[in-house]
C-alpha atoms as a PDB file:
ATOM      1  CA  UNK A   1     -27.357  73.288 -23.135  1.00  0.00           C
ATOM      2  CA  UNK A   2     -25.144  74.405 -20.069  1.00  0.00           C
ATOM      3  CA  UNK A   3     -23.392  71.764 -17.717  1.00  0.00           C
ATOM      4  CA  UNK A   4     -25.506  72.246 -14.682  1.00  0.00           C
ATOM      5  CA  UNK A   5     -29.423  71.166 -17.267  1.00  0.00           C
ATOM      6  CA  UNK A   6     -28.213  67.550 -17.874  1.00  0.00           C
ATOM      7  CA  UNK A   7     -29.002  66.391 -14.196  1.00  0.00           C
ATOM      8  CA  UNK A   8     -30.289  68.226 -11.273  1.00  0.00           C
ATOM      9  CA  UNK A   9     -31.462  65.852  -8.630  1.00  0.00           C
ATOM     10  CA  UNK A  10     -34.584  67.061  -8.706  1.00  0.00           C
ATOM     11  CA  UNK A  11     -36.668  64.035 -10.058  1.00  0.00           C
ATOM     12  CA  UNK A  12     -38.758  66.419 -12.419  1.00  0.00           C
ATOM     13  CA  UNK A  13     -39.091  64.724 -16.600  1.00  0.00           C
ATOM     14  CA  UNK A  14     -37.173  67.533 -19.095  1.00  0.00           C
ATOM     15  CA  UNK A  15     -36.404  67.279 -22.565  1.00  0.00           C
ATOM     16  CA  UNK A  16     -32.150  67.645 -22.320  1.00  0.00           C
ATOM     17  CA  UNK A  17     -30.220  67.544 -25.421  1.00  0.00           C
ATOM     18  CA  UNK A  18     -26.540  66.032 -24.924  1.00  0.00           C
ATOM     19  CA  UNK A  19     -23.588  67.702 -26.371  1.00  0.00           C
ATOM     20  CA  UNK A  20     -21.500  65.413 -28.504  1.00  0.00           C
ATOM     21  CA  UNK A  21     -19.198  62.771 -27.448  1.00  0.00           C
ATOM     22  CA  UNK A  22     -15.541  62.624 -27.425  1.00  0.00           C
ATOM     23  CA  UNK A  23     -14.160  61.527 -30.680  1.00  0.00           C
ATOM     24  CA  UNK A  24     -12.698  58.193 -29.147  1.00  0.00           C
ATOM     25  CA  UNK A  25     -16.345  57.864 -27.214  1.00  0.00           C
ATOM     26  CA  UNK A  26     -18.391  57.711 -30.555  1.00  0.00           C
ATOM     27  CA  UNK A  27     -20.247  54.653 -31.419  1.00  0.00           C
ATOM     28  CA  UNK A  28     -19.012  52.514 -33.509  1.00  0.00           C
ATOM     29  CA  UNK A  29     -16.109  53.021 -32.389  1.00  0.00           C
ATOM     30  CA  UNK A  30     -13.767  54.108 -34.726  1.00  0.00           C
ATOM     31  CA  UNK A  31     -10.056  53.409 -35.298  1.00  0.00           C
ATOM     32  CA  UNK A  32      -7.216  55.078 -33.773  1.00  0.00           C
ATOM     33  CA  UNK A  33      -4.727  54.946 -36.227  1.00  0.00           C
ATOM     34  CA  UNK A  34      -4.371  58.325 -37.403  1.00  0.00           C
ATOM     35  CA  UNK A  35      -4.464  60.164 -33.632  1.00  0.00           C
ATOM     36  CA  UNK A  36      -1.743  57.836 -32.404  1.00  0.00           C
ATOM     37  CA  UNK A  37       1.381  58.819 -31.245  1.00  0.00           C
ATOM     38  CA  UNK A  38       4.060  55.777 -30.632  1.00  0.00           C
ATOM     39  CA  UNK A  39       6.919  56.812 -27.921  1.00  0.00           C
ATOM     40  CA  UNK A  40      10.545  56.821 -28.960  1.00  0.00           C
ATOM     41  CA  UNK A  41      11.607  53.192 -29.955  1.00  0.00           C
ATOM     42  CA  UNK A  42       8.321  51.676 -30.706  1.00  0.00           C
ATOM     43  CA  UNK A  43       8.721  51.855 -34.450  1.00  0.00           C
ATOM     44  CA  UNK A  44      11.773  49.870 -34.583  1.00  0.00           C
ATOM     45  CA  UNK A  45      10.311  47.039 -32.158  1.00  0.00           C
ATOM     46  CA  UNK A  46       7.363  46.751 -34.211  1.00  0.00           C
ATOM     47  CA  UNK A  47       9.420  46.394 -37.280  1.00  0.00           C
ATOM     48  CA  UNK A  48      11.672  43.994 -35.684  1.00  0.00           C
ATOM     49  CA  UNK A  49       8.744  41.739 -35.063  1.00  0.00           C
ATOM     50  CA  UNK A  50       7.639  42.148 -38.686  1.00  0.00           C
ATOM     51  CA  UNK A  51      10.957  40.919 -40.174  1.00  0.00           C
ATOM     52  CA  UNK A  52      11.488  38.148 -37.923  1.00  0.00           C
ATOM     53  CA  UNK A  53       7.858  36.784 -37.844  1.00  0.00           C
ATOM     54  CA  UNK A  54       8.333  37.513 -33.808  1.00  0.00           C
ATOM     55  CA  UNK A  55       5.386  38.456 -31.755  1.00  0.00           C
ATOM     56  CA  UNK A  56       5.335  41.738 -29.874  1.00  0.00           C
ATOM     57  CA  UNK A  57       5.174  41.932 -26.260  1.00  0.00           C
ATOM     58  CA  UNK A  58       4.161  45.253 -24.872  1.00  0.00           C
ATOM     59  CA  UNK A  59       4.571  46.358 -20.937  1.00  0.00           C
ATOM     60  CA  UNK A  60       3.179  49.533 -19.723  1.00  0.00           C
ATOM     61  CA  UNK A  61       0.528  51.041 -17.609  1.00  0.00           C
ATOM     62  CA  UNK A  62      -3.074  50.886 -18.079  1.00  0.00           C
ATOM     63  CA  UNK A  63      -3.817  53.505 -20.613  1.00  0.00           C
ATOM     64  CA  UNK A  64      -0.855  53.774 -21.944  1.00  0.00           C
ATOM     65  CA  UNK A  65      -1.779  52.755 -25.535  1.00  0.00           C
ATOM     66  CA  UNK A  66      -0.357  49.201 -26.126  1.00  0.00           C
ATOM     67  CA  UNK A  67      -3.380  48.159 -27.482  1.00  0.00           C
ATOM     68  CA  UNK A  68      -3.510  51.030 -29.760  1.00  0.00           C
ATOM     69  CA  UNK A  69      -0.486  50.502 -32.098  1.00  0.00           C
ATOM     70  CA  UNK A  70      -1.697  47.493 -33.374  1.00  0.00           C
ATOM     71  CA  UNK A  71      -4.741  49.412 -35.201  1.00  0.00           C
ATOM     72  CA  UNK A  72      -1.864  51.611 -36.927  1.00  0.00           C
ATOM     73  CA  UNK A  73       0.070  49.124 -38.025  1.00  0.00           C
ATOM     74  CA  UNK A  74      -2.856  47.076 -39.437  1.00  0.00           C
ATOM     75  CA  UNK A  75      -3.937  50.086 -41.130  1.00  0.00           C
ATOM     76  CA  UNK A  76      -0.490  51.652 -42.591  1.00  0.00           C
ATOM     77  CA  UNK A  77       0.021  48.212 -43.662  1.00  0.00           C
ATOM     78  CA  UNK A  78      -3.328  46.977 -45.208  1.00  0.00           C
ATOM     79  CA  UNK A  79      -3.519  43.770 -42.743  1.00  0.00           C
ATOM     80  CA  UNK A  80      -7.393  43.934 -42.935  1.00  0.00           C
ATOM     81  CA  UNK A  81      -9.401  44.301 -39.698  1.00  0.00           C
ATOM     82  CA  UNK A  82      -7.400  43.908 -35.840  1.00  0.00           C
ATOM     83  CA  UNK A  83      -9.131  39.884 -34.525  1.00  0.00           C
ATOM     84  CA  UNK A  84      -8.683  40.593 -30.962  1.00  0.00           C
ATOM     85  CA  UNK A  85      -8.380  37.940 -28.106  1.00  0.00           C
ATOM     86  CA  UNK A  86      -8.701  39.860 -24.314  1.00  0.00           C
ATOM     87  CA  UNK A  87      -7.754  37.149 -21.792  1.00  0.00           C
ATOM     88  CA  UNK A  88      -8.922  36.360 -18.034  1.00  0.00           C
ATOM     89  CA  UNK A  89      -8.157  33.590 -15.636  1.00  0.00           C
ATOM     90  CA  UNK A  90     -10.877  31.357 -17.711  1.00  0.00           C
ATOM     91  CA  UNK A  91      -8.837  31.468 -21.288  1.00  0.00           C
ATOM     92  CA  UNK A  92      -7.876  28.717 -22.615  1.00  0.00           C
ATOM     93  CA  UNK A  93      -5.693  28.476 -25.925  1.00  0.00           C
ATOM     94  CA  UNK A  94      -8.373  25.648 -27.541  1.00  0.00           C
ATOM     95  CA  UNK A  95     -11.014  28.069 -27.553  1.00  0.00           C
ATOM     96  CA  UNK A  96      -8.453  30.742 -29.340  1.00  0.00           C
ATOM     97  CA  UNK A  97      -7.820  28.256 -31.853  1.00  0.00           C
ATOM     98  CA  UNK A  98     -11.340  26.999 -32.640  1.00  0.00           C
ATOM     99  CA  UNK A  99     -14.501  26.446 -30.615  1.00  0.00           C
ATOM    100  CA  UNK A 100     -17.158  23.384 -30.653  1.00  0.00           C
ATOM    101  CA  UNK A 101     -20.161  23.890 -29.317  1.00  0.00           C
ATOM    102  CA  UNK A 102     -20.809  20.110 -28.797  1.00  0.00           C
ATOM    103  CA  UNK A 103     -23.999  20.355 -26.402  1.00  0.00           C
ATOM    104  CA  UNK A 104     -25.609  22.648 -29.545  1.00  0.00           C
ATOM    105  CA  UNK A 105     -24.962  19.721 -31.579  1.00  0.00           C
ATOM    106  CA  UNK A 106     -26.255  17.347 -29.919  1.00  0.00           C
ATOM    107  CA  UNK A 107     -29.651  19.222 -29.330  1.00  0.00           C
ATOM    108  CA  UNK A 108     -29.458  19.529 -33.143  1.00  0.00           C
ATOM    109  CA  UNK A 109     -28.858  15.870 -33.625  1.00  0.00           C
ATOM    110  CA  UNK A 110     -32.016  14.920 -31.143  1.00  0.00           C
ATOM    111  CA  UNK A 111     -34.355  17.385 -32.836  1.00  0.00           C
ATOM    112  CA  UNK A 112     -33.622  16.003 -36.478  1.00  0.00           C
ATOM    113  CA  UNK A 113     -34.411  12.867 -34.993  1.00  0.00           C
ATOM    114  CA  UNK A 114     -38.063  13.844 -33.515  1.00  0.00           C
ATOM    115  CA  UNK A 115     -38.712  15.829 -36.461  1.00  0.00           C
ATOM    116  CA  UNK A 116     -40.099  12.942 -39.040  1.00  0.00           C
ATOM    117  CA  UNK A 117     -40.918  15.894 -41.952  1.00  0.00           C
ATOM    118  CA  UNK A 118     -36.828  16.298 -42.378  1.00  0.00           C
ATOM    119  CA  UNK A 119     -35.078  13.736 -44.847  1.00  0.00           C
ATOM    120  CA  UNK A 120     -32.452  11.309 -43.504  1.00  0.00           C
ATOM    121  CA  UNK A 121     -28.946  12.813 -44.322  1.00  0.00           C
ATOM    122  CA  UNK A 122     -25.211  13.014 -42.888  1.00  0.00           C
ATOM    123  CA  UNK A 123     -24.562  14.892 -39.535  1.00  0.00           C
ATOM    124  CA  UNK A 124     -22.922  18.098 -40.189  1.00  0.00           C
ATOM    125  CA  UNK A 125     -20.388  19.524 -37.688  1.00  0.00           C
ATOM    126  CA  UNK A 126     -19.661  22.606 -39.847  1.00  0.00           C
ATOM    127  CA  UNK A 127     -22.346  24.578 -38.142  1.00  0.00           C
ATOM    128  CA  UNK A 128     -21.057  23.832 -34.906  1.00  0.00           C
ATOM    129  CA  UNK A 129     -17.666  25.313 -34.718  1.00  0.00           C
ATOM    130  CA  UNK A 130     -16.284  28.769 -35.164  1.00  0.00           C
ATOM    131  CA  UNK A 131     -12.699  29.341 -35.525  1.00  0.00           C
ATOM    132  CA  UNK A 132     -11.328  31.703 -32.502  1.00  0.00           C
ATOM    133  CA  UNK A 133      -8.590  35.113 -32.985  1.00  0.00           C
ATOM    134  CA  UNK A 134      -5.540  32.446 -32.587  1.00  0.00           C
ATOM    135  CA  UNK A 135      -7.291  30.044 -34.939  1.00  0.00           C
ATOM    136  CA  UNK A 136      -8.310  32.539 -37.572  1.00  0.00           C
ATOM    137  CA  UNK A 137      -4.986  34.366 -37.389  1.00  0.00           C
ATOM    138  CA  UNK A 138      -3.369  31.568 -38.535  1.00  0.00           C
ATOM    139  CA  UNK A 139      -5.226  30.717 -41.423  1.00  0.00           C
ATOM    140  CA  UNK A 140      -3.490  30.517 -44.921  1.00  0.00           C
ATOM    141  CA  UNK A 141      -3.796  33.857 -46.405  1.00  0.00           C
ATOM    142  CA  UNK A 142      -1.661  35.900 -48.938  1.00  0.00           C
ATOM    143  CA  UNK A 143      -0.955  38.704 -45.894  1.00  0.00           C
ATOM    144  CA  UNK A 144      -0.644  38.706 -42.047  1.00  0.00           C
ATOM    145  CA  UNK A 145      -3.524  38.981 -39.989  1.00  0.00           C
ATOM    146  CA  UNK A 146      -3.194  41.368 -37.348  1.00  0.00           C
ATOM    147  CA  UNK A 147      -3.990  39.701 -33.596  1.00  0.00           C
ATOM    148  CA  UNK A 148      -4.008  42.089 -30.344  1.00  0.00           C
ATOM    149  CA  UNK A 149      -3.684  39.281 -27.426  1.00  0.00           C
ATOM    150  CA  UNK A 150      -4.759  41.817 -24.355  1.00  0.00           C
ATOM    151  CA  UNK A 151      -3.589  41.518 -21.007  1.00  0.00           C
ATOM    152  CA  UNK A 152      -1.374  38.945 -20.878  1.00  0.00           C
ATOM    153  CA  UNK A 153      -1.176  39.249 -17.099  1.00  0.00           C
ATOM    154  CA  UNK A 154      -4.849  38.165 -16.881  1.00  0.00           C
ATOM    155  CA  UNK A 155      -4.565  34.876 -17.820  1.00  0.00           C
ATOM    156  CA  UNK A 156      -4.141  31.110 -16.379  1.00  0.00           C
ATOM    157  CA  UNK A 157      -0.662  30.868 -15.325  1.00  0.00           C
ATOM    158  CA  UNK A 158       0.017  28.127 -17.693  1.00  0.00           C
ATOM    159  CA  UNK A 159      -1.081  29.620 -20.950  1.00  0.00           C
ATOM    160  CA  UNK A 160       1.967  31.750 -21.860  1.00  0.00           C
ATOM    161  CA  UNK A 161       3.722  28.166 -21.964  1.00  0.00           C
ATOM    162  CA  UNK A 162       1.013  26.671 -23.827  1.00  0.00           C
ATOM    163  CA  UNK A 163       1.164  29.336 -27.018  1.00  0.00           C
ATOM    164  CA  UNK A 164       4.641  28.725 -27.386  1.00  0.00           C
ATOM    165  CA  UNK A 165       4.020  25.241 -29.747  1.00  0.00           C
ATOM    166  CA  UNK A 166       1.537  26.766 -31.585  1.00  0.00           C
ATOM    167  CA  UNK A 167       3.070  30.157 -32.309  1.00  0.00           C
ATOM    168  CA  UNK A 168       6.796  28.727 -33.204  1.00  0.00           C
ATOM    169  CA  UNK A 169       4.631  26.039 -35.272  1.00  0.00           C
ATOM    170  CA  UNK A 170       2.254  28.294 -36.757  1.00  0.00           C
ATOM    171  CA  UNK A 171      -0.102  25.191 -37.220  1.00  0.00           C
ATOM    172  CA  UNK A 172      -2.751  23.010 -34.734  1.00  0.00           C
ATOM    173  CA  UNK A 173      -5.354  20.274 -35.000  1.00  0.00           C
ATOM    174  CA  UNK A 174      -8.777  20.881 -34.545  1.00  0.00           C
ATOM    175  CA  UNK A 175      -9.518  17.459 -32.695  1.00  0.00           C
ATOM    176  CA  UNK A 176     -12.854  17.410 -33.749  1.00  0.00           C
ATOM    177  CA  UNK A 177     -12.218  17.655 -37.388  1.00  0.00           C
ATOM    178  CA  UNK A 178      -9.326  15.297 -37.610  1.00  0.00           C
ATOM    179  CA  UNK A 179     -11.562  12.717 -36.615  1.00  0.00           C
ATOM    180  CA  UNK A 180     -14.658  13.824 -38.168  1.00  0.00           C
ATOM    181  CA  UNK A 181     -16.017  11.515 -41.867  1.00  0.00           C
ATOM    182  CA  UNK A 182     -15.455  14.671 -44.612  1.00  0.00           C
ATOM    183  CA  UNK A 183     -11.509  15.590 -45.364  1.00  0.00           C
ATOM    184  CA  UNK A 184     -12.490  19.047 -46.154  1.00  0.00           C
ATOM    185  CA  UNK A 185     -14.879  21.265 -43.656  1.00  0.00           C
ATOM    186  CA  UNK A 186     -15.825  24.858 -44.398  1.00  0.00           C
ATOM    187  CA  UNK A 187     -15.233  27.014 -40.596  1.00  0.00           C
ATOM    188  CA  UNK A 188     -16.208  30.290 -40.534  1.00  0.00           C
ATOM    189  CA  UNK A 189     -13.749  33.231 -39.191  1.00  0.00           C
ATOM    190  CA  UNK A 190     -13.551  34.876 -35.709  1.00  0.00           C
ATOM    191  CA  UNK A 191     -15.504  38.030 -35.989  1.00  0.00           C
ATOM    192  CA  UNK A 192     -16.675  37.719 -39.459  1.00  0.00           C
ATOM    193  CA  UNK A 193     -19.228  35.722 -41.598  1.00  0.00           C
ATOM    194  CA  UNK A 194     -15.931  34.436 -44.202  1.00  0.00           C
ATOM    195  CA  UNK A 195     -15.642  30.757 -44.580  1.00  0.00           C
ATOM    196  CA  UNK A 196     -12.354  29.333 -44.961  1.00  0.00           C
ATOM    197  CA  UNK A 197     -11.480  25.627 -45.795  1.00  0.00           C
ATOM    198  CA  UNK A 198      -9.700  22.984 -43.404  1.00  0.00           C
ATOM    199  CA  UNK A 199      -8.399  20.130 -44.883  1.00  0.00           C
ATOM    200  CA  UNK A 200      -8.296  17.008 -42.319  1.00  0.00           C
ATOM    201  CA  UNK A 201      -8.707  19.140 -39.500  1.00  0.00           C
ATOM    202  CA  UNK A 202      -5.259  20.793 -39.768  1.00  0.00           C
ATOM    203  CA  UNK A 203      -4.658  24.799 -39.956  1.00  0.00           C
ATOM    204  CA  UNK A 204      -0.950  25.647 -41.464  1.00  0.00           C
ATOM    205  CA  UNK A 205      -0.485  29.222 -41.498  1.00  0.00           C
ATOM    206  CA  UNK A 206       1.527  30.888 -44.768  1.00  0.00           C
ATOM    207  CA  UNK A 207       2.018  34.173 -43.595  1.00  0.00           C
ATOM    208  CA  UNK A 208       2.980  34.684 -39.471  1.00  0.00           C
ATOM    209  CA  UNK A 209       0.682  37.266 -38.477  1.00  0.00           C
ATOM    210  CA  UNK A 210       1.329  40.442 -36.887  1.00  0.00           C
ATOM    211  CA  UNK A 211       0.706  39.339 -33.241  1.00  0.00           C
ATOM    212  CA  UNK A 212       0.825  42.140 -30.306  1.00  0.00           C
ATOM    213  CA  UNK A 213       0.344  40.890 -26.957  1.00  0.00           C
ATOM    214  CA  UNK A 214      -0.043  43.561 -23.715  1.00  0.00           C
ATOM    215  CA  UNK A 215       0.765  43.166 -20.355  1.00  0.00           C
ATOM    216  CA  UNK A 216       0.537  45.442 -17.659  1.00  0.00           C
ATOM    217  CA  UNK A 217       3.845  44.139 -15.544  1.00  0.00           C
ATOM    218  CA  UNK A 218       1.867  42.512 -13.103  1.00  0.00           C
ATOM    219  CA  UNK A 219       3.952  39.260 -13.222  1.00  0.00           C
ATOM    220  CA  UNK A 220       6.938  37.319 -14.701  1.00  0.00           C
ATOM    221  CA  UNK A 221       6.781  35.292 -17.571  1.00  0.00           C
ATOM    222  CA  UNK A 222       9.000  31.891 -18.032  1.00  0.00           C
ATOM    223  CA  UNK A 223      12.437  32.666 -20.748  1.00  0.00           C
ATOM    224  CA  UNK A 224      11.398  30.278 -23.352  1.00  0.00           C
ATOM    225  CA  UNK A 225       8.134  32.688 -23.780  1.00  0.00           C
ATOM    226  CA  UNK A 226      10.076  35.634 -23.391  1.00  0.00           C
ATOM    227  CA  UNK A 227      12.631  34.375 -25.858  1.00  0.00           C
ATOM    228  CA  UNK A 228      10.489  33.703 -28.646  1.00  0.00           C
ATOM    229  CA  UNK A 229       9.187  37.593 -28.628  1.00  0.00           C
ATOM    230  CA  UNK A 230      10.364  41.157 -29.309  1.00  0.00           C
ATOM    231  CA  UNK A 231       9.641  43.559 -26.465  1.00  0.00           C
ATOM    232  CA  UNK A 232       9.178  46.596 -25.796  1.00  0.00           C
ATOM    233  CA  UNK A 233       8.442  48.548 -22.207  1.00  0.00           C
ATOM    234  CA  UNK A 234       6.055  52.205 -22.887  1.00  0.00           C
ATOM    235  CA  UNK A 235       8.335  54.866 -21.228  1.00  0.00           C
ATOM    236  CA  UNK A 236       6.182  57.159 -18.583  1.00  0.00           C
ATOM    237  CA  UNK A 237       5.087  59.779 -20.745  1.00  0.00           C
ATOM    238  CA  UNK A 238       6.318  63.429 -20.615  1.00  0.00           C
ATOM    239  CA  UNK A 239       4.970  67.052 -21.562  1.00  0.00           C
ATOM    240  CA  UNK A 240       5.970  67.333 -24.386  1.00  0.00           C
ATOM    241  CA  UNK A 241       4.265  63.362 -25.559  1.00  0.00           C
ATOM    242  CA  UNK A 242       1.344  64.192 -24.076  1.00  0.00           C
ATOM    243  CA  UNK A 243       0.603  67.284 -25.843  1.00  0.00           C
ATOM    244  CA  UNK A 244       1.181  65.492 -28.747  1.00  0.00           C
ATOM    245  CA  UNK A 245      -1.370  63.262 -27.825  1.00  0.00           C
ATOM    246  CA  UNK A 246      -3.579  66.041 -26.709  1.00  0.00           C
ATOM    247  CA  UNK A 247      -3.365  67.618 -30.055  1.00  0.00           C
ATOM    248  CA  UNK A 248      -3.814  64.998 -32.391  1.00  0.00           C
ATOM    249  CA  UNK A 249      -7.346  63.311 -30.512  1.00  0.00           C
ATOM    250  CA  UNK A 250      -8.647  66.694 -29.816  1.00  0.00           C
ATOM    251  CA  UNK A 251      -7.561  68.890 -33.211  1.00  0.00           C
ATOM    252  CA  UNK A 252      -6.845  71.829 -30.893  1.00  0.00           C
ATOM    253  CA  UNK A 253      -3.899  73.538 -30.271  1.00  0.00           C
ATOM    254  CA  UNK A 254      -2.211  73.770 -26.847  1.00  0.00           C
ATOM    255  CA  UNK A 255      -0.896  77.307 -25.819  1.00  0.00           C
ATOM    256  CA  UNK A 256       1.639  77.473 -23.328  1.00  0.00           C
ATOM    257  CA  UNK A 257      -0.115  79.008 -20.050  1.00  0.00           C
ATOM    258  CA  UNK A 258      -3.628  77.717 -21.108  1.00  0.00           C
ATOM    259  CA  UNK A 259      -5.724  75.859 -18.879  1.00  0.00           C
ATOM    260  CA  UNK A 260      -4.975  72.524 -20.989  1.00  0.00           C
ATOM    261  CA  UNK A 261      -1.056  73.361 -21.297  1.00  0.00           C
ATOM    262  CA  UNK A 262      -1.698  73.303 -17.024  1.00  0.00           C
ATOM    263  CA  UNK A 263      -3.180  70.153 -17.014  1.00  0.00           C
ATOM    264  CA  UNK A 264      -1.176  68.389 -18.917  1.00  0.00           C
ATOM    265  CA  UNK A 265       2.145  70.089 -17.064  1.00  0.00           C
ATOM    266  CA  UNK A 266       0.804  68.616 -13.979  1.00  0.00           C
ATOM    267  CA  UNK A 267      -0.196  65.122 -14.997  1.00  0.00           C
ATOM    268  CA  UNK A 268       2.762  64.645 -16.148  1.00  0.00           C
ATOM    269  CA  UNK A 269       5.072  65.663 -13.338  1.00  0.00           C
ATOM    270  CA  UNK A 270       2.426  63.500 -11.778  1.00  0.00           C
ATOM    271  CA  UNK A 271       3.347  60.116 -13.345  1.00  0.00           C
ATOM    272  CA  UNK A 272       6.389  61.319 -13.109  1.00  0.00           C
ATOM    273  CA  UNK A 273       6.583  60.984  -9.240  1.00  0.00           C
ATOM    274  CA  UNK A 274       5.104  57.732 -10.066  1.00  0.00           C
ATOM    275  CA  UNK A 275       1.595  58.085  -9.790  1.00  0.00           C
ATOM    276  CA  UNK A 276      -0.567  55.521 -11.623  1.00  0.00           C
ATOM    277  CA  UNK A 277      -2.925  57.553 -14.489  1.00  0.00           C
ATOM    278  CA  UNK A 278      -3.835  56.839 -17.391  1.00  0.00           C
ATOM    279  CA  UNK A 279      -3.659  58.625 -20.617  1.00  0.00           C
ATOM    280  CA  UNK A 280      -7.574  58.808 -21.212  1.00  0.00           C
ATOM    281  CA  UNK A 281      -7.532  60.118 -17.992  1.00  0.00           C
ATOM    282  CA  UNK A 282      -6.095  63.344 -19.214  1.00  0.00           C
ATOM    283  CA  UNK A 283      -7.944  63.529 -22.894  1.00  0.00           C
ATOM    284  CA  UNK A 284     -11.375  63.685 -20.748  1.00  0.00           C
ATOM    285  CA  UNK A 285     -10.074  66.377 -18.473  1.00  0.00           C
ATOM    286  CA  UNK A 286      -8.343  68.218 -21.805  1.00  0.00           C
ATOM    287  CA  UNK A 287     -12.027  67.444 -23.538  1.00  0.00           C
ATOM    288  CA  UNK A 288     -13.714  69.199 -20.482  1.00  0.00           C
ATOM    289  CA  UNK A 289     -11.462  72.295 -20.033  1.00  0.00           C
ATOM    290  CA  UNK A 290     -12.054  72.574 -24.124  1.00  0.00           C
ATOM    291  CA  UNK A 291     -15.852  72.794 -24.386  1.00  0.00           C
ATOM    292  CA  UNK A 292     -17.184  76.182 -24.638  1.00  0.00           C
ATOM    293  CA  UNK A 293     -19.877  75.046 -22.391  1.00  0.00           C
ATOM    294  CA  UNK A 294     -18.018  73.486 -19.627  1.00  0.00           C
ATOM    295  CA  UNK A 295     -18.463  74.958 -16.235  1.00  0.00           C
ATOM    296  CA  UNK A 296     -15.844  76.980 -14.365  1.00  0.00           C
ATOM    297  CA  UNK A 297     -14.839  77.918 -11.245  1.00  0.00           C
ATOM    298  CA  UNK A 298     -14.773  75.718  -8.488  1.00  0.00           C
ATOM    299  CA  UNK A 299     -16.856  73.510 -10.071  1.00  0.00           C
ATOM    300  CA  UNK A 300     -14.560  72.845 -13.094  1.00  0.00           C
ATOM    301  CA  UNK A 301     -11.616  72.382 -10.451  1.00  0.00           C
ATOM    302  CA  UNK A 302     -13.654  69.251  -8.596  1.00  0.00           C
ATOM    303  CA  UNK A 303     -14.300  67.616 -11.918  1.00  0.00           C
ATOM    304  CA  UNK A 304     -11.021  68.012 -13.132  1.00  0.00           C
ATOM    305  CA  UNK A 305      -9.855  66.178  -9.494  1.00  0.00           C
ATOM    306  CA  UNK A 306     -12.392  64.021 -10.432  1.00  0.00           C
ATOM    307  CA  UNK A 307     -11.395  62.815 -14.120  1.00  0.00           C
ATOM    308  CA  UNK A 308      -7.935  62.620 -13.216  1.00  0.00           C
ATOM    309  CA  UNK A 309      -7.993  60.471  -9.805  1.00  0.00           C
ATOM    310  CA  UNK A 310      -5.086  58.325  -9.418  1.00  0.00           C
ATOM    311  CA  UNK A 311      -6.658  54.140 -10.697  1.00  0.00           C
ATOM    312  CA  UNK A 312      -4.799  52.967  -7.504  1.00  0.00           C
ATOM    313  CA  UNK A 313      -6.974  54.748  -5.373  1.00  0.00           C
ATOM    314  CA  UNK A 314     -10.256  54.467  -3.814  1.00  0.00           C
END
């Protein structure tokens, strides 16, 4: 199936078979950890943070992969599955630690009473709260738990300063709990269907997790946050990284002159000069140019502008 059959603009039904995705496009996704790459200096932050029970604070560019290393690490190291916590303006760190639904309880609590065919018994909050990534990360375990906090930047301005008790602690209350008749709840896990045991509504981690939290430089944070991580900055990539990169996501190898070796010349003298791209940028271009079936010419050339349009831009 050529290029030019999948759409035509012509409004007319046809049966079109799609070629197949891009590895890192398949669905489920699937982890990253054997195709990345980590720049020059990475390793030794991220082992820094492992000794000293520090979390990792990544700056780079969009697409730059600071959300990938964490998938490595929790792989290479056996930390079980990444529990991931993306931030915006609406975060808040109670809902990372544990969440209540209180207005599903209540409903609950007013339907048992209408319902005269269920037995009298004790009000049970288990149901009713979920442990969040922050909250689950930090329950007792024999190993770390790996957390990715994403995009740091994102968030309210006073939540960097509110993680700092909690992650030089390694413990919170879940108000709800401390409060609540039973000692001893069972709370199931962020992302999972595990339940895990809280005695009188307190969570004391035994193992500091592996916690790698990316920003994307777009503001300052205050020095006691900054103090109480490692960090790291991703250098602007060159050629010779990016082939790497190239290389290992696509299994193809990159001859100098080639249409690929081209591209990936000129994106990075690109970003470089200081142009704002991002690596995926360049693996769909490098995935186009690749395919047997991919159109050339002029055509190619305009989709190749397109893929690889600088994010700042309209």
């Amino acid at each position: 199936m050529s290029w030019n059959t999948y759409y035509v603009g012509d409004g007319i039904p046809r049966d079109v078979v799609l070629a197949d995705p891009p590895p890192w496009r398949t669905f489920p996704r699937r982890p990253l950890d054997q195709q990345y790459r980590p720049p020059e200096g990475l390793a030794e932050a991220v082992n820094a943070a492992l000794y000293l029970r520090r979390p990792l604070l990544i700056t780079g560019s969009a697409g730059s992969g600071k959300s990938t290393v964490i998938e490595q690490v929790a792989a290479e190291l056996k930390l079980g599955p990444v529990l991931r916590w993306h931030l915006t303006s609406r975060s808040t760190l109670a809902d990372a630690l544990c969440r209540y639904d209180a207005l599903g309880r209540i409903h609950a609590q007013r339907l048992h009473r209408t319902d005269e065919s269920e037995p009298a018994g004790e009000d049970d909050i288990a149901p009713f709260l979920q442990l969040g990534p922050l909250g689950t990360a930090l329950v007792p375990s024999d190993r770390p738990r790996a957390l990715l906090i994403d995009e740091v930047d994102k968030s309210d301005l006073d939540l960097p300063s509110d993680l700092l008790d909690v992650l030089e602690r390694g413990e919170f209350e879940v108000p709800e709990l401390v409060r609540y008749s039973r000692s001893r709840v069972m709370v199931r896990e962020w992302g999972s269907d595990r339940y895990r045991p809280i005695e009188r509504g307190r969570v004391q981690c035994t193992e500091f997790p592996f916690i790698v939290m990316t920003s994307n430089g777009e503001r300052d944070f205050p020095p006691p946050f900054l103090r109480r991580c490692i960090r790291y900055r991703m250098p602007r990539p060159t050629d010779a990284m990016l082939r790497q990169v190239v290389i290992a996501h696509l299994g193809c190898a990159v001859l100098d002159g080639s249409p690929v070796a081209d591209l990936i010349e000129s994106f990075a003298r690109r970003v470089q000069c200081g142009e704002n791209l991002a690596v995926d940028q360049l693996l769909n271009a490098a995935r186009l140019l690749t395919d047997p079936q991919s159109p050339s010419g002029d055509l190619r050339e305009r989709l190749v502008d397109l893929l690889t349009r600088e994010l700042t831009s309209d």
